[in-house]
N, C-alpha and C. Protein backbone atom coordinates (compact mmCIF):
# COMPACT_ATOMS: atom_id res chain seq x y z
N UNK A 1 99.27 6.48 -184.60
CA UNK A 1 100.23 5.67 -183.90
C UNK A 1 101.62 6.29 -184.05
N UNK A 2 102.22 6.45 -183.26
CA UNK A 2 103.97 7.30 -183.11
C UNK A 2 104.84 6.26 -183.27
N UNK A 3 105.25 5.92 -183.90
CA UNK A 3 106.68 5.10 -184.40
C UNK A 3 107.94 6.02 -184.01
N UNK A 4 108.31 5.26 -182.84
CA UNK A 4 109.94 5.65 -182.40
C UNK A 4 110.76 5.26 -183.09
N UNK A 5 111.91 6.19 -183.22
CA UNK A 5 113.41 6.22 -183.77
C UNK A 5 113.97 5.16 -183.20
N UNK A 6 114.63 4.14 -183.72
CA UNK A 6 115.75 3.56 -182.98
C UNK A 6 117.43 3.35 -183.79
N UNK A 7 118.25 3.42 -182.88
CA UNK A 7 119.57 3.62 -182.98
C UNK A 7 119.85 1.70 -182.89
N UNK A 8 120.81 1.78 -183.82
CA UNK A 8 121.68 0.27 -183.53
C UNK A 8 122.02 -0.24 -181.90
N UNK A 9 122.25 -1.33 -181.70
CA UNK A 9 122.81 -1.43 -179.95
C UNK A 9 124.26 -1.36 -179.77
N UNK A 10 124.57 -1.60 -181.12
CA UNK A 10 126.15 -1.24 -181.19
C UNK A 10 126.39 0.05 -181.14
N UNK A 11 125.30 1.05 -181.29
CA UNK A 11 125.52 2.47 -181.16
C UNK A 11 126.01 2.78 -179.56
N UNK A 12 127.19 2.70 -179.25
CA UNK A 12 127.30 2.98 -177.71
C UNK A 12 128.76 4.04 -177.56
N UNK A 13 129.15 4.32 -176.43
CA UNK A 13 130.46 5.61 -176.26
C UNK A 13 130.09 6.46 -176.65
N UNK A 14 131.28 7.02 -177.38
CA UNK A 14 131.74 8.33 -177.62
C UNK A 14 131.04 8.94 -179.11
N UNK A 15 130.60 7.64 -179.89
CA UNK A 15 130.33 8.05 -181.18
C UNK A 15 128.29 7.78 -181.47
N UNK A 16 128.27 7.64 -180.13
CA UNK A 16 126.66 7.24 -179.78
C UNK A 16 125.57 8.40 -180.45
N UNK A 17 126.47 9.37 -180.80
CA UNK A 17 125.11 10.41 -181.62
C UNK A 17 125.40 10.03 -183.18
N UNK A 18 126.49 9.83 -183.55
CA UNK A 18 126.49 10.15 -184.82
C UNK A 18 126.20 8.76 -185.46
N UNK A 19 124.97 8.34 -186.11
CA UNK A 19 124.50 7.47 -186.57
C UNK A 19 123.67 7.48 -187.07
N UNK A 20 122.99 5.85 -187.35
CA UNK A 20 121.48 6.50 -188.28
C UNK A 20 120.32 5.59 -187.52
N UNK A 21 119.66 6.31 -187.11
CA UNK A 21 118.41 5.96 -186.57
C UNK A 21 117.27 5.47 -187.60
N UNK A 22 116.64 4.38 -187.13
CA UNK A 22 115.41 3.99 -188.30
C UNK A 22 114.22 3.51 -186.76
N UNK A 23 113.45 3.61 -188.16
CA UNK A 23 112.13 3.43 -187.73
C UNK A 23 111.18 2.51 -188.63
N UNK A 24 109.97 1.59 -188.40
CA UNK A 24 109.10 1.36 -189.00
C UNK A 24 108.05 1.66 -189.04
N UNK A 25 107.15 2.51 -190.12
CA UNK A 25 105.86 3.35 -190.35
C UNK A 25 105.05 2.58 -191.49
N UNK A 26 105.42 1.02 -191.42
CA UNK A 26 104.91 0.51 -192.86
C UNK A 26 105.84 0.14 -193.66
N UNK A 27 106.74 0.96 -193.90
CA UNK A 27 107.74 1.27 -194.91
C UNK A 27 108.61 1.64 -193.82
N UNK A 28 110.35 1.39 -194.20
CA UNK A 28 111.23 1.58 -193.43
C UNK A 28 111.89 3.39 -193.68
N UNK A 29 111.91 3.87 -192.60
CA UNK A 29 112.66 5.32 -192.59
C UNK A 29 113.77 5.13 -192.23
N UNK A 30 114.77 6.09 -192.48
CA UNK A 30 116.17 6.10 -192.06
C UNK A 30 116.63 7.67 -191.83
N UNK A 31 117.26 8.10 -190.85
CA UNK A 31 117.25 9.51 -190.69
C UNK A 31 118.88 9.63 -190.07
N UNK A 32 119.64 10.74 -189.86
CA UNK A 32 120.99 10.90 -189.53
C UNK A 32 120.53 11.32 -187.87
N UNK A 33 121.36 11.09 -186.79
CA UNK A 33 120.59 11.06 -185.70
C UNK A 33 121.10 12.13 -185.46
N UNK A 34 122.58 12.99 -185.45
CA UNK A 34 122.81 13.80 -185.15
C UNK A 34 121.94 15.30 -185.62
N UNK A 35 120.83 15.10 -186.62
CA UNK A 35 120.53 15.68 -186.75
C UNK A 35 119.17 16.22 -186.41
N UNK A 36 118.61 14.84 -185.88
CA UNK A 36 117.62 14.58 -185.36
C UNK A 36 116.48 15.04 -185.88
N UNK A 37 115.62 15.99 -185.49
CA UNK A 37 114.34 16.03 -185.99
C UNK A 37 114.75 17.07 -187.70
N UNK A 38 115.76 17.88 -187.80
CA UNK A 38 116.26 18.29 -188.51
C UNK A 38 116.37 17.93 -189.96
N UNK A 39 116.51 16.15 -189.42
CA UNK A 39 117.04 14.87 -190.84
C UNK A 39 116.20 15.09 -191.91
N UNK A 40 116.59 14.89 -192.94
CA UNK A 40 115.88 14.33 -193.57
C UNK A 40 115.74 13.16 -193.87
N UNK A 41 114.76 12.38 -194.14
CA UNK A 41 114.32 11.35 -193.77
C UNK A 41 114.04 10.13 -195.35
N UNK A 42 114.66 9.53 -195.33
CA UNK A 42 114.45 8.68 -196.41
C UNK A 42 113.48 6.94 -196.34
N UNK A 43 112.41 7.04 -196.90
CA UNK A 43 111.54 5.94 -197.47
C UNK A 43 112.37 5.04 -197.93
N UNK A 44 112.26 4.04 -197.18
CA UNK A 44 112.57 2.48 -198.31
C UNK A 44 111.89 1.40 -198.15
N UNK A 45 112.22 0.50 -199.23
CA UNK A 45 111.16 -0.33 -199.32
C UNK A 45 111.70 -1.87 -198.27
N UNK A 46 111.07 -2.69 -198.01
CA UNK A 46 111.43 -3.64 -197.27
C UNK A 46 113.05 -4.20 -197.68
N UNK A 47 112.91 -4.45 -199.47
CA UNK A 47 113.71 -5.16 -199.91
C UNK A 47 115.73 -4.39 -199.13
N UNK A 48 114.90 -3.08 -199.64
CA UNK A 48 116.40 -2.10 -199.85
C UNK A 48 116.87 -1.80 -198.22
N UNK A 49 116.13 -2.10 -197.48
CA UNK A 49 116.29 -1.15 -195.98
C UNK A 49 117.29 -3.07 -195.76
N UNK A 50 116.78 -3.71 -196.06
CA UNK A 50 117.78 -4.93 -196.42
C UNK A 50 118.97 -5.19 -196.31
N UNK A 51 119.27 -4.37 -197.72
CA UNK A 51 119.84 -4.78 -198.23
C UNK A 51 120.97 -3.35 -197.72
N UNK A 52 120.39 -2.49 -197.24
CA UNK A 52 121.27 -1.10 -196.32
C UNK A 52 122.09 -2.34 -195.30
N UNK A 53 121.21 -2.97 -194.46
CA UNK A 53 121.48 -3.49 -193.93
C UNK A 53 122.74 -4.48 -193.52
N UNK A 54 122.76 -5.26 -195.09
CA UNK A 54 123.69 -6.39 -195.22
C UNK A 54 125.09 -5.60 -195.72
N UNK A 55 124.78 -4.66 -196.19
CA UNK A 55 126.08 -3.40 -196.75
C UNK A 55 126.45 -2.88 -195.60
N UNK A 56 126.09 -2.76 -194.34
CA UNK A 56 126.76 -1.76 -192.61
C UNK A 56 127.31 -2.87 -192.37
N UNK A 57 127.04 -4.38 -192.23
CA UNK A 57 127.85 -5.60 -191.68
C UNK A 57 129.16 -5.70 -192.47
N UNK A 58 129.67 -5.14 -193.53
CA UNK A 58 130.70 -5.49 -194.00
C UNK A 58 131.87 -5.03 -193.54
């Protein structure tokens, strides 16, 4: 099964590449988009992809 990348929806304009794309494979990935297949790619667990989460809203 292929699990697509997705970008925030706030990802929009001028700064629309440089961000971080995630995905779900089970476990949450997180990758730099500008770098794209390039990224390296970081595993997290439900709790922490979270808690990434509640830390970008601030």
């Amino acid at each position: 099964m292929t699990h697509e990348w997705r970008k925030s929806s706030r990802s929009s304009g001028g700064g629309a590449q440089n961000c971080v794309e995630a995905r779900r494979t089970g476990a949450f990935q997180v990758r730099d988009s500008k770098l794209g297949d390039a990224s390296p790619v970081f595993d997290l667990a439900d709790g922490d992809f979270t808690s990434l989460l509640r830390a970008a809203r601030r």
